[in-house]
N, C-alpha and C. Protein backbone atom coordinates (compact mmCIF):
# COMPACT_ATOMS: atom_id res chain seq x y z
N UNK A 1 0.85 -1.19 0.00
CA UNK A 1 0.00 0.00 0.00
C UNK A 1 0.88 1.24 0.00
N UNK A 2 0.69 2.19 -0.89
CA UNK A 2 1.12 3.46 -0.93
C UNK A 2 0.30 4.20 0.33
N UNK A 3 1.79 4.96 0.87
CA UNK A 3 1.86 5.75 1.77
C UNK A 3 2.71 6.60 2.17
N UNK A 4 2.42 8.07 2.39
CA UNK A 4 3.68 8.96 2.49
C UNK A 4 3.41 9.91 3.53
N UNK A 5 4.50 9.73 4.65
CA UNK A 5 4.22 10.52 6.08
C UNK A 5 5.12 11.70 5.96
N UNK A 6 4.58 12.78 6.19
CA UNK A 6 4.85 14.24 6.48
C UNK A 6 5.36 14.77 7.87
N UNK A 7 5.29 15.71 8.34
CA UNK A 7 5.03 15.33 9.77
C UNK A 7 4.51 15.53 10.54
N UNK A 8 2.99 16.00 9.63
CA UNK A 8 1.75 16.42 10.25
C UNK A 8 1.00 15.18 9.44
N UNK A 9 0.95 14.82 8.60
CA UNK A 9 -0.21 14.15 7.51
C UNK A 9 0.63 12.40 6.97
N UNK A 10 -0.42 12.23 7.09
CA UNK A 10 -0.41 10.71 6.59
C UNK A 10 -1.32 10.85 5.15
N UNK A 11 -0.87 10.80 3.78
CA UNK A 11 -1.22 10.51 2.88
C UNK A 11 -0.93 9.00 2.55
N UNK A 12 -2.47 8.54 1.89
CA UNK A 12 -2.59 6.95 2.07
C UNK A 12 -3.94 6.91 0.86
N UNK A 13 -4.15 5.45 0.57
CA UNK A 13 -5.38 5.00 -0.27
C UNK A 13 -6.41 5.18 0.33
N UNK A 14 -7.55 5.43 0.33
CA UNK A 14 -9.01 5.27 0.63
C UNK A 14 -9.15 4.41 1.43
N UNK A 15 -10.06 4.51 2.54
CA UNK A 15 -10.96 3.68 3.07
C UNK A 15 -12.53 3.83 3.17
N UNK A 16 -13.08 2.75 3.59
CA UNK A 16 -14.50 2.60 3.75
C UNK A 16 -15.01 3.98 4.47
N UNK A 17 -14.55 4.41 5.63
CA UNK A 17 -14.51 4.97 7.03
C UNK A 17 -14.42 6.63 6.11
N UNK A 18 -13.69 6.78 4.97
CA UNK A 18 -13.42 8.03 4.65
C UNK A 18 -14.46 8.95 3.87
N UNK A 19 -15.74 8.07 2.89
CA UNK A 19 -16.72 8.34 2.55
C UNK A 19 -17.56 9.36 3.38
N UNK A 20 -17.98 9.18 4.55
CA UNK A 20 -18.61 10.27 4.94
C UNK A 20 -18.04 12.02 5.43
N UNK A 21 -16.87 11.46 6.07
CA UNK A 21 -16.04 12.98 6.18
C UNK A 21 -15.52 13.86 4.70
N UNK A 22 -15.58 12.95 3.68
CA UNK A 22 -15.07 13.41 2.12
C UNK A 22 -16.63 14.35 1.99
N UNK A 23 -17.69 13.72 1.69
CA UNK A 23 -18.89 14.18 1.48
C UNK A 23 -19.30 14.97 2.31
N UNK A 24 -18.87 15.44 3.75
CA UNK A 24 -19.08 16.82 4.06
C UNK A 24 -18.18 17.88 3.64
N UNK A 25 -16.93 17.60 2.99
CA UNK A 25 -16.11 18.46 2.62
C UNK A 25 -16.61 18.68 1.30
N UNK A 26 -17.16 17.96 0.11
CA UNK A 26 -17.68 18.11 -0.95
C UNK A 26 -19.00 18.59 -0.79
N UNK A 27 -19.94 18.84 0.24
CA UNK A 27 -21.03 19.44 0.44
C UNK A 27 -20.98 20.84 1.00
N UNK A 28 -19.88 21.36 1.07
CA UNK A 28 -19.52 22.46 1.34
C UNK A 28 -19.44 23.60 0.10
N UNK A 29 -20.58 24.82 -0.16
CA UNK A 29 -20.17 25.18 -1.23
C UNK A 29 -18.97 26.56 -1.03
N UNK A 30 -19.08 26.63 -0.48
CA UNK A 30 -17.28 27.82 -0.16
C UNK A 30 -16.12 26.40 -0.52
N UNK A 31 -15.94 25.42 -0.16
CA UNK A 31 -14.89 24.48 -0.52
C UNK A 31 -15.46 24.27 -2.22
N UNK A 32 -16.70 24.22 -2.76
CA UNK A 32 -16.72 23.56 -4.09
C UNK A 32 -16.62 24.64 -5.04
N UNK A 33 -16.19 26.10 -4.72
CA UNK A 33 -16.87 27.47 -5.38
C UNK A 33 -15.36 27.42 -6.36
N UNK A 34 -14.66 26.59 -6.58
CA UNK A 34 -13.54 26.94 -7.65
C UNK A 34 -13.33 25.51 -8.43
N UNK A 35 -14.44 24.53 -8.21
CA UNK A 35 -14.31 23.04 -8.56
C UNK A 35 -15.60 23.01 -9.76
N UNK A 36 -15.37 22.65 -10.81
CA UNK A 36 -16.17 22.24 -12.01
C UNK A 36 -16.77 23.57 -11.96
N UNK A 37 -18.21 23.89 -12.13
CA UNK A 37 -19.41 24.31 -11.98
C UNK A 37 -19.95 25.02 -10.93
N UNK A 38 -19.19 24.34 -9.80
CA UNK A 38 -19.29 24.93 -8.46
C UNK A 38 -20.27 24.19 -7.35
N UNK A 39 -20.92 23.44 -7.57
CA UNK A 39 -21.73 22.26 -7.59
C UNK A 39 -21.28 21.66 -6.29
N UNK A 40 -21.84 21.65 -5.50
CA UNK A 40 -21.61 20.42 -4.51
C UNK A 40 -21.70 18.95 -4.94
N UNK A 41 -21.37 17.99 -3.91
CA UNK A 41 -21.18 16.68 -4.24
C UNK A 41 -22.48 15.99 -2.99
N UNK A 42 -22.59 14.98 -3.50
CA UNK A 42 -23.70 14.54 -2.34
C UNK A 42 -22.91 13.46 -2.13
N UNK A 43 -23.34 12.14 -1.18
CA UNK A 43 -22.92 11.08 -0.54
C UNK A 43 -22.43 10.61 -1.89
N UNK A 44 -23.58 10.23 -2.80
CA UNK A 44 -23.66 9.25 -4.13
C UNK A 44 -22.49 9.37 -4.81
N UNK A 45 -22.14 11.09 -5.13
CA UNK A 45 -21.04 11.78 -5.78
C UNK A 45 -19.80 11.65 -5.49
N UNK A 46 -19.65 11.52 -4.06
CA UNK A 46 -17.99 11.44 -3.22
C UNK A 46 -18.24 10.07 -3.19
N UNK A 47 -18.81 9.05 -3.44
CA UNK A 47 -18.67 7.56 -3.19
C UNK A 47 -17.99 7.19 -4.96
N UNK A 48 -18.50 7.88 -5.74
CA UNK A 48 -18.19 7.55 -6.89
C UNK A 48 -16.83 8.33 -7.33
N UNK A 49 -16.57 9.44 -6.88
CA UNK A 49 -15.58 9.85 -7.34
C UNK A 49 -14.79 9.22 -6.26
N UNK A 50 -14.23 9.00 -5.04
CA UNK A 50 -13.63 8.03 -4.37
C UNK A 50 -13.03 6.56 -5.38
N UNK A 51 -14.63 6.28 -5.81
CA UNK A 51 -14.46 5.21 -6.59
C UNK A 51 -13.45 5.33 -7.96
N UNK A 52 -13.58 6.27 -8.81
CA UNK A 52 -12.90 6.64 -9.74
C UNK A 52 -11.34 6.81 -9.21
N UNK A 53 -11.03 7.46 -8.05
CA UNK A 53 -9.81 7.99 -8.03
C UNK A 53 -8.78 6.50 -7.88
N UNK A 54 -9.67 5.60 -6.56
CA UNK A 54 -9.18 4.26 -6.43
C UNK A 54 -8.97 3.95 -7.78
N UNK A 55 -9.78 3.86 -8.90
CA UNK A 55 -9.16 3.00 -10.25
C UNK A 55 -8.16 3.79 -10.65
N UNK A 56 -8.01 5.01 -10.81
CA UNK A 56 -6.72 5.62 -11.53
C UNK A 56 -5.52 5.08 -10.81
N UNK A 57 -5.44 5.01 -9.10
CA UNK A 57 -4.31 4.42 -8.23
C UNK A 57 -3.96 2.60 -9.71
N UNK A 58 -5.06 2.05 -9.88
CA UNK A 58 -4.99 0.56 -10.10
C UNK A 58 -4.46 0.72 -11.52
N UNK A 59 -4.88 2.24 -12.30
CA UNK A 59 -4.70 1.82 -13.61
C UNK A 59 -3.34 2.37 -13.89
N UNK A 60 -2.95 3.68 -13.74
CA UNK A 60 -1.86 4.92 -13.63
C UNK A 60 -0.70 4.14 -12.76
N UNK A 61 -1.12 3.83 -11.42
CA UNK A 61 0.18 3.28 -10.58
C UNK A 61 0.38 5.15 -9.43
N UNK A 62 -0.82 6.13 -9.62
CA UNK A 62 -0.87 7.23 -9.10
C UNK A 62 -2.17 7.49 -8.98
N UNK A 63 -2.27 8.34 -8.13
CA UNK A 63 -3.81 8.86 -7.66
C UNK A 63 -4.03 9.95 -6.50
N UNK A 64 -5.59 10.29 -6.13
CA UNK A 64 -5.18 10.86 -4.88
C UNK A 64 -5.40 10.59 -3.70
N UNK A 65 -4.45 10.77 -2.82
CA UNK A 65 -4.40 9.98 -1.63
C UNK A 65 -5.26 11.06 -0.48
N UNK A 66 -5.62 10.15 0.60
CA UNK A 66 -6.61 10.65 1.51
C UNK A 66 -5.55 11.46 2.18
N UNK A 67 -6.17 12.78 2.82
CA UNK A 67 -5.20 13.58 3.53
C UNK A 67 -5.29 12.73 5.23
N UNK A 68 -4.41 12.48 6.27
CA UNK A 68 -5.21 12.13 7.30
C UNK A 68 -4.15 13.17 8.10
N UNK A 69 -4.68 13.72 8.96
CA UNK A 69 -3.92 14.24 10.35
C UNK A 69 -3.56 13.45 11.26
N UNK A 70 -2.17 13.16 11.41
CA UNK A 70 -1.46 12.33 12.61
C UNK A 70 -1.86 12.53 13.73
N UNK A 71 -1.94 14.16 14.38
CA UNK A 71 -2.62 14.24 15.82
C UNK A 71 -3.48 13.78 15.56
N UNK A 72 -4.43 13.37 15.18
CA UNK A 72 -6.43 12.83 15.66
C UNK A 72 -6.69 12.08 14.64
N UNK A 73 -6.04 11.83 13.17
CA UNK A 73 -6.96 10.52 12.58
C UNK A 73 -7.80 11.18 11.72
N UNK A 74 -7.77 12.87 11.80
CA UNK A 74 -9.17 13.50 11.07
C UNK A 74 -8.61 13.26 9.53
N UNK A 75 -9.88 12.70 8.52
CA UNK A 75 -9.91 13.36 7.54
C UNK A 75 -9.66 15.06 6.83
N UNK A 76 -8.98 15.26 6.17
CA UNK A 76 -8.76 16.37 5.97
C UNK A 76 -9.19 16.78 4.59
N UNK A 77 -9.16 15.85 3.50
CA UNK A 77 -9.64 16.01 2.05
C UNK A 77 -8.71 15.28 1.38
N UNK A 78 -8.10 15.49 0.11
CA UNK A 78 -7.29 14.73 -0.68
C UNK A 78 -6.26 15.80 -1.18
N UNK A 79 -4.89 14.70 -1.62
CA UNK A 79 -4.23 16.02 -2.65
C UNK A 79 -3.55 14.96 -3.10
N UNK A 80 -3.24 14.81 -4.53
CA UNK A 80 -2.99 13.68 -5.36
C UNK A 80 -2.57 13.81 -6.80
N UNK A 81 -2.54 13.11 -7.28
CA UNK A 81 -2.76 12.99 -8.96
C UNK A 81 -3.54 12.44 -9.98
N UNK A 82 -3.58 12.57 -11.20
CA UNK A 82 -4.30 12.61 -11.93
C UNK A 82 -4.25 12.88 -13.08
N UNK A 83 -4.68 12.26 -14.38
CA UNK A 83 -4.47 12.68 -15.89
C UNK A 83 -6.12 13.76 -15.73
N UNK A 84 -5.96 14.86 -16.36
CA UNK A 84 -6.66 16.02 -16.19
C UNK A 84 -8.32 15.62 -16.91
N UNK A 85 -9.39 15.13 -16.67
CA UNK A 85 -10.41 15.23 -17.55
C UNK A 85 -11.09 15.88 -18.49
N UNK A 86 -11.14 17.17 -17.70
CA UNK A 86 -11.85 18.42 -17.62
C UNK A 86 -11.23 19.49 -18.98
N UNK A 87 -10.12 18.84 -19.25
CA UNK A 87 -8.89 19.76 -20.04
C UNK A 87 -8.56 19.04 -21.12
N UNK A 88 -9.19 18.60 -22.19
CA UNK A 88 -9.00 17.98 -23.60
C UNK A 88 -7.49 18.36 -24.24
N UNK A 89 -6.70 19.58 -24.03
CA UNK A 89 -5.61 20.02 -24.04
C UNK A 89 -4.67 18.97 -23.09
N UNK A 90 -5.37 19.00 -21.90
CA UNK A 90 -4.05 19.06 -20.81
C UNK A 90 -4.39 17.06 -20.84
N UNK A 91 -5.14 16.48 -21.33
CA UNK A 91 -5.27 14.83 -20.94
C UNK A 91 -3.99 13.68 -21.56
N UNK A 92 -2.99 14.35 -21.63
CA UNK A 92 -1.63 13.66 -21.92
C UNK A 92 -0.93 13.81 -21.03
N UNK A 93 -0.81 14.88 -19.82
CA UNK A 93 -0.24 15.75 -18.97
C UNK A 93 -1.09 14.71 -17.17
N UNK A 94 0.16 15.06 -16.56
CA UNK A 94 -0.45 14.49 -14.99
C UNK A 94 -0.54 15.73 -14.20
N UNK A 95 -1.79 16.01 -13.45
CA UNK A 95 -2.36 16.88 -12.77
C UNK A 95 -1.88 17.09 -10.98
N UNK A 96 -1.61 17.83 -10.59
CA UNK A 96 -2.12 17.63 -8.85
C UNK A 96 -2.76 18.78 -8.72
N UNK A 97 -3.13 17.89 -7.84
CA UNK A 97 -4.65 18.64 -7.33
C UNK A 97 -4.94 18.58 -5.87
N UNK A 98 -6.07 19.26 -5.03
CA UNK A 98 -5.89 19.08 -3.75
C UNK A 98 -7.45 19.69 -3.73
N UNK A 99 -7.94 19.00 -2.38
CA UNK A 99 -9.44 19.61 -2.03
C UNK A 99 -9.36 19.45 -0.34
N UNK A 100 -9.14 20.55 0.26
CA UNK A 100 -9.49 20.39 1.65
C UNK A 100 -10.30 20.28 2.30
N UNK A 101 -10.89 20.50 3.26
CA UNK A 101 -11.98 20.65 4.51
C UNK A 101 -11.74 22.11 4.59
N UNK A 102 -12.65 22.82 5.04
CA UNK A 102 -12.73 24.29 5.42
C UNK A 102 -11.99 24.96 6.60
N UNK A 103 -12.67 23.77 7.55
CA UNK A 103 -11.47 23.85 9.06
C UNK A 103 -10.12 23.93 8.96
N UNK A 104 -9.61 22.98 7.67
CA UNK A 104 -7.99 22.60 7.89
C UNK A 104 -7.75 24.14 6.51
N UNK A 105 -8.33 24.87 6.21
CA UNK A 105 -7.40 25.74 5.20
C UNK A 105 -6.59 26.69 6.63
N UNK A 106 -5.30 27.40 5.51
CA UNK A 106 -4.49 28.23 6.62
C UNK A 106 -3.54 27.59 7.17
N UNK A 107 -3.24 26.42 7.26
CA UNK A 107 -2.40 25.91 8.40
C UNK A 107 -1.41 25.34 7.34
N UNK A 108 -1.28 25.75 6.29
CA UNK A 108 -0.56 24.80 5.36
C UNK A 108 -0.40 23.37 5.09
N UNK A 109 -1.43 22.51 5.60
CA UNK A 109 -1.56 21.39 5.09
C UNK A 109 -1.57 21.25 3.94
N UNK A 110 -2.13 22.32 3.04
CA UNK A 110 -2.33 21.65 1.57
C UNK A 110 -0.62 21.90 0.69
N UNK A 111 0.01 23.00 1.12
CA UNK A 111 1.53 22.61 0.58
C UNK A 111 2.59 21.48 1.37
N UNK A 112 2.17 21.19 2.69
CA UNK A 112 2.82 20.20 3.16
C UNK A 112 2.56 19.04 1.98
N UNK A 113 1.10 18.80 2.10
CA UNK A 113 0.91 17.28 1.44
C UNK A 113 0.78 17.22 -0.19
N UNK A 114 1.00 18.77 -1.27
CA UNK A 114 1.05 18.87 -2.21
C UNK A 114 3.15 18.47 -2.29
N UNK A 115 3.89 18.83 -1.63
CA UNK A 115 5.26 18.97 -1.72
C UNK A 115 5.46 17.34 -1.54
N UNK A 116 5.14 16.91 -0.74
CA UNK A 116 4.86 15.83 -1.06
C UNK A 116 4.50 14.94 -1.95
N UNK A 117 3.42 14.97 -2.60
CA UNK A 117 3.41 14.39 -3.73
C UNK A 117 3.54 14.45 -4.43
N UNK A 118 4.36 16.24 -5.10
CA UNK A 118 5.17 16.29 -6.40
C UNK A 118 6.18 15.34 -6.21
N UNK A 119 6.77 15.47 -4.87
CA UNK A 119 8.09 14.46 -4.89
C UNK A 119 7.76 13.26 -5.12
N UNK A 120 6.83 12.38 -4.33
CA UNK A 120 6.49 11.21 -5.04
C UNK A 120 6.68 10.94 -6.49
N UNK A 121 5.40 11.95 -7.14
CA UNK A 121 5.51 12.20 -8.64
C UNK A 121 6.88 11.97 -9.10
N UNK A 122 7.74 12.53 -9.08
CA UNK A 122 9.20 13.36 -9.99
C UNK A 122 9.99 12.28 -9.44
N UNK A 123 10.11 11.93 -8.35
CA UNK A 123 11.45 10.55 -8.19
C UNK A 123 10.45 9.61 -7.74
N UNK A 124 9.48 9.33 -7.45
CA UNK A 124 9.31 7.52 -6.96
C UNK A 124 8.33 7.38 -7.99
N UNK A 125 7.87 8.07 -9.16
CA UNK A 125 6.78 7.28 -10.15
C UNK A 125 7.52 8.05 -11.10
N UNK A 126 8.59 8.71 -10.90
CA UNK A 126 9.57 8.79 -12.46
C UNK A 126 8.40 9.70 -13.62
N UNK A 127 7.98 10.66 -13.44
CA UNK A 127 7.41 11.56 -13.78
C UNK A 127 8.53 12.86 -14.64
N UNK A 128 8.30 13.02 -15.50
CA UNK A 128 9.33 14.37 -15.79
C UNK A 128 8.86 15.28 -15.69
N UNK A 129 7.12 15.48 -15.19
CA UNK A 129 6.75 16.81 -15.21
C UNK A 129 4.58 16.72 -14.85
N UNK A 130 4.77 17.77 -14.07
CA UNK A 130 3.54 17.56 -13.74
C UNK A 130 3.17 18.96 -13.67
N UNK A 131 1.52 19.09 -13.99
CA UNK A 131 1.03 20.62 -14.54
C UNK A 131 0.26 20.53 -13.08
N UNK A 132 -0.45 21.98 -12.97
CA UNK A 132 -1.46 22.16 -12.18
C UNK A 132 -2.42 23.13 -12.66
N UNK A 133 -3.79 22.96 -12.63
CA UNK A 133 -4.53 24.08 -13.28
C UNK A 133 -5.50 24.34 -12.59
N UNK A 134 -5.27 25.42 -12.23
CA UNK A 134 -6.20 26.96 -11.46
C UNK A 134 -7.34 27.73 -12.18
N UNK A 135 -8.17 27.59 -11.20
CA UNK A 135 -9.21 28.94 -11.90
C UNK A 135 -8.63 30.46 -11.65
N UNK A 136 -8.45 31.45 -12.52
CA UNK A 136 -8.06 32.13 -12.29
C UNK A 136 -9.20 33.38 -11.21
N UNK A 137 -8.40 33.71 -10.21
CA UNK A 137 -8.85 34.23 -8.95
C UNK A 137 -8.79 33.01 -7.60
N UNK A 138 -8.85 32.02 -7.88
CA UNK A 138 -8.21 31.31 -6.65
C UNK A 138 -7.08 31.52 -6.14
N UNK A 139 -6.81 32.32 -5.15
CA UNK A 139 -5.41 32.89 -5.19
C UNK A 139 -4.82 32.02 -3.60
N UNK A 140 -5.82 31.21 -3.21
CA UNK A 140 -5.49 30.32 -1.83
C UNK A 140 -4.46 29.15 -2.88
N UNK A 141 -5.02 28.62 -3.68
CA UNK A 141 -4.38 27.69 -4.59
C UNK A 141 -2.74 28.11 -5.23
N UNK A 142 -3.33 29.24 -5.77
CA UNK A 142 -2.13 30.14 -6.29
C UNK A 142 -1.25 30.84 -5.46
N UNK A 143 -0.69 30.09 -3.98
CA UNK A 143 -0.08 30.38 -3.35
C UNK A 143 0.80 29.34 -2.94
N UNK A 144 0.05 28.29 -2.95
CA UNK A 144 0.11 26.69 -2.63
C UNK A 144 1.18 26.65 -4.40
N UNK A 145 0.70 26.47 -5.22
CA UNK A 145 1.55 26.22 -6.24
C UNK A 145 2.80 27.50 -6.25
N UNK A 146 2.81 28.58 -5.77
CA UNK A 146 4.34 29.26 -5.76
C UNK A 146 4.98 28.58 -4.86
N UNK A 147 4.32 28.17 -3.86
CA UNK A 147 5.34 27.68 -2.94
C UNK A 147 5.91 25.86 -3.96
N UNK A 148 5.49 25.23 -4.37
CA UNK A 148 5.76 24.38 -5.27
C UNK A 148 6.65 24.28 -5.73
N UNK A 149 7.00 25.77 -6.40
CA UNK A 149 8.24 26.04 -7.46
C UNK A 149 7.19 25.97 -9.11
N UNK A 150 6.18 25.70 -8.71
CA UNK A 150 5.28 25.75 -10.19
C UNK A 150 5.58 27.06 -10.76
N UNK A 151 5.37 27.14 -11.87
CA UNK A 151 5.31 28.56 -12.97
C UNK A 151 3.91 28.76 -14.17
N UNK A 152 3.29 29.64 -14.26
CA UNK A 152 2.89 29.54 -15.31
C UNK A 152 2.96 29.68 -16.91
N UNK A 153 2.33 28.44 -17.16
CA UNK A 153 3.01 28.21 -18.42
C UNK A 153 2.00 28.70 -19.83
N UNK A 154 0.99 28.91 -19.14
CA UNK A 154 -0.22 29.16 -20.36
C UNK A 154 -1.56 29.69 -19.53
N UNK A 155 -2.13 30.52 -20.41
CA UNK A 155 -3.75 30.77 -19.76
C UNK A 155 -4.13 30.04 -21.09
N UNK A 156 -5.67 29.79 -20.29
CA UNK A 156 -6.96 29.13 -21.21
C UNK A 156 -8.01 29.51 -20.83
N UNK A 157 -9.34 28.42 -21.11
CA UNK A 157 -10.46 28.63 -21.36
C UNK A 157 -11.19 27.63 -20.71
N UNK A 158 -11.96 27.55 -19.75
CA UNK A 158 -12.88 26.02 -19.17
C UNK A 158 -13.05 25.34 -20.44
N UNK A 159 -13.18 24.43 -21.29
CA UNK A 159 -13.60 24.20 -22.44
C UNK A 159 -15.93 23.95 -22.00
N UNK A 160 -16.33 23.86 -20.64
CA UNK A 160 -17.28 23.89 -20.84
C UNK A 160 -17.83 24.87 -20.12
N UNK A 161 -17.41 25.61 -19.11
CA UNK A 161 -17.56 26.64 -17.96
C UNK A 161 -17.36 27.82 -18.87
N UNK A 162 -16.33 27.76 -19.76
CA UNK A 162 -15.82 29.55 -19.50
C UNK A 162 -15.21 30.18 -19.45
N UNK A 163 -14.60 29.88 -18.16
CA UNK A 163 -13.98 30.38 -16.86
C UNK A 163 -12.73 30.52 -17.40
N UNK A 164 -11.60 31.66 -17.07
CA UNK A 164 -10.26 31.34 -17.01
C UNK A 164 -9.53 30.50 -15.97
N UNK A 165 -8.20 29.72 -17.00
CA UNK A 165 -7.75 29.24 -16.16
C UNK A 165 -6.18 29.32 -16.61
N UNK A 166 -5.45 29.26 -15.30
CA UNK A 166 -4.00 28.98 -15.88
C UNK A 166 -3.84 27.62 -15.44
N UNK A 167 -2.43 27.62 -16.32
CA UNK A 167 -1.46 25.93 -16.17
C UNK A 167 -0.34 26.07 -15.85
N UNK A 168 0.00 25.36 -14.82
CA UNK A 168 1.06 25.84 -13.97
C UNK A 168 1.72 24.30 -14.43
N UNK A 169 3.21 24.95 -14.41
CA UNK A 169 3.87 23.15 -14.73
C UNK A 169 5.20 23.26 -13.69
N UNK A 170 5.69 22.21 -13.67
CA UNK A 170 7.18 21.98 -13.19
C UNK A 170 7.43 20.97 -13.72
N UNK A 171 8.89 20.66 -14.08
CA UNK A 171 9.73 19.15 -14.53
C UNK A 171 10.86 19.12 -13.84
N UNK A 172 11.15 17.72 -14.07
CA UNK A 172 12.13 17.48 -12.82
C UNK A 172 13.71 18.36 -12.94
N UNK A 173 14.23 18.96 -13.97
CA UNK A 173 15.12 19.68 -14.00
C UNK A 173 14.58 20.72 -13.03
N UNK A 174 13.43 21.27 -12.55
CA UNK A 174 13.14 22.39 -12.19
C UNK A 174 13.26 22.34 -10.83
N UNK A 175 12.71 21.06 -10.06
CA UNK A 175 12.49 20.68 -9.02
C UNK A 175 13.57 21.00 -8.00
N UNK A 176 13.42 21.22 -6.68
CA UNK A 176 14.27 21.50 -6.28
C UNK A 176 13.47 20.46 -4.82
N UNK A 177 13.48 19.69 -4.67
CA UNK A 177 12.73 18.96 -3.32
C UNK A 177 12.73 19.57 -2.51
């Protein structure tokens, strides 16, 4: 089992137990207001996308892993990888991505456990390069990726939203762990 300890966070595969704390973080619309549409997720929704992310772990050999907090065990959200869906451009390209809980923003969990799994990415799954893509005005995100070492490499277009977005990339020449 893939697993990578921080020294606040335990990033790990899914469990049974994680379904309901995911689906209050996806029922949150201040957490969903920069995700697809903006759309909350219901039980049905975080059981299935759970489900999806587990197959990318089975098919890719990458995915996104559950955030957990070492003090208490809490669910925190995910931050992981991914070939991009949403981005007909970017679906050759591997994504990270991250979705917190509302409680845990601020404390830097999400660059602890994003720094993290670029490194995974770039030396333990031999990656030469991984993008990230922002709605433009998320600037909580777009803080999280400077600290990264990400750059942007291109603006675009939602292809079904709209919306602007940039693409932030790094490759492993760039990386600095």
């Amino acid at each position: 089992m893939t697993e990578i300890h921080t020294p606040r966070l335990l990033l790990r595969r899914w469990h049974d137990d994680d379904l309901a704390p995911m689906a209050d973080i996806n029922a949150d619309p201040l957490v969903m207001r920069w995700v697809g549409d903006g759309s909350v997720l219901d039980l049905d929704q975080t059981a299935e996308a759970i489900e999806g992310w587990e197959e990318e772990w089975d098919d890719e050999g990458f995915g996104r892993f559950a955030v957990e907090l070492l003090a208490s065990g809490e669910l925190a959200g995910f931050v992981g990888l991914s070939v991009p869906a949403d981005l007909p451009e970017a679906q050759h390209e591997v994504e990270i991505s991250w979705r917190l809980g509302r409680q845990y923003w601020g404390q830097g969990y999400a660059s602890e456990a994003a720094q993290a799994v670029l490194e995974f990415a770039l030396q333990d799954r031999g990656l030469d390069r991984v993008i990230a893509i922002n709605r433009l005005g998320n600037e909580a995100s777009e803080n999280v990726l400077r600290k990264l070492g990400m750059d942007v490499e291109r603006e675009t277009t939602h292809p079904e939203h709209g919306y602007a977005l940039t693409v932030h990339s790094i490759d492993l020449t760039e990386y600095q762990g």
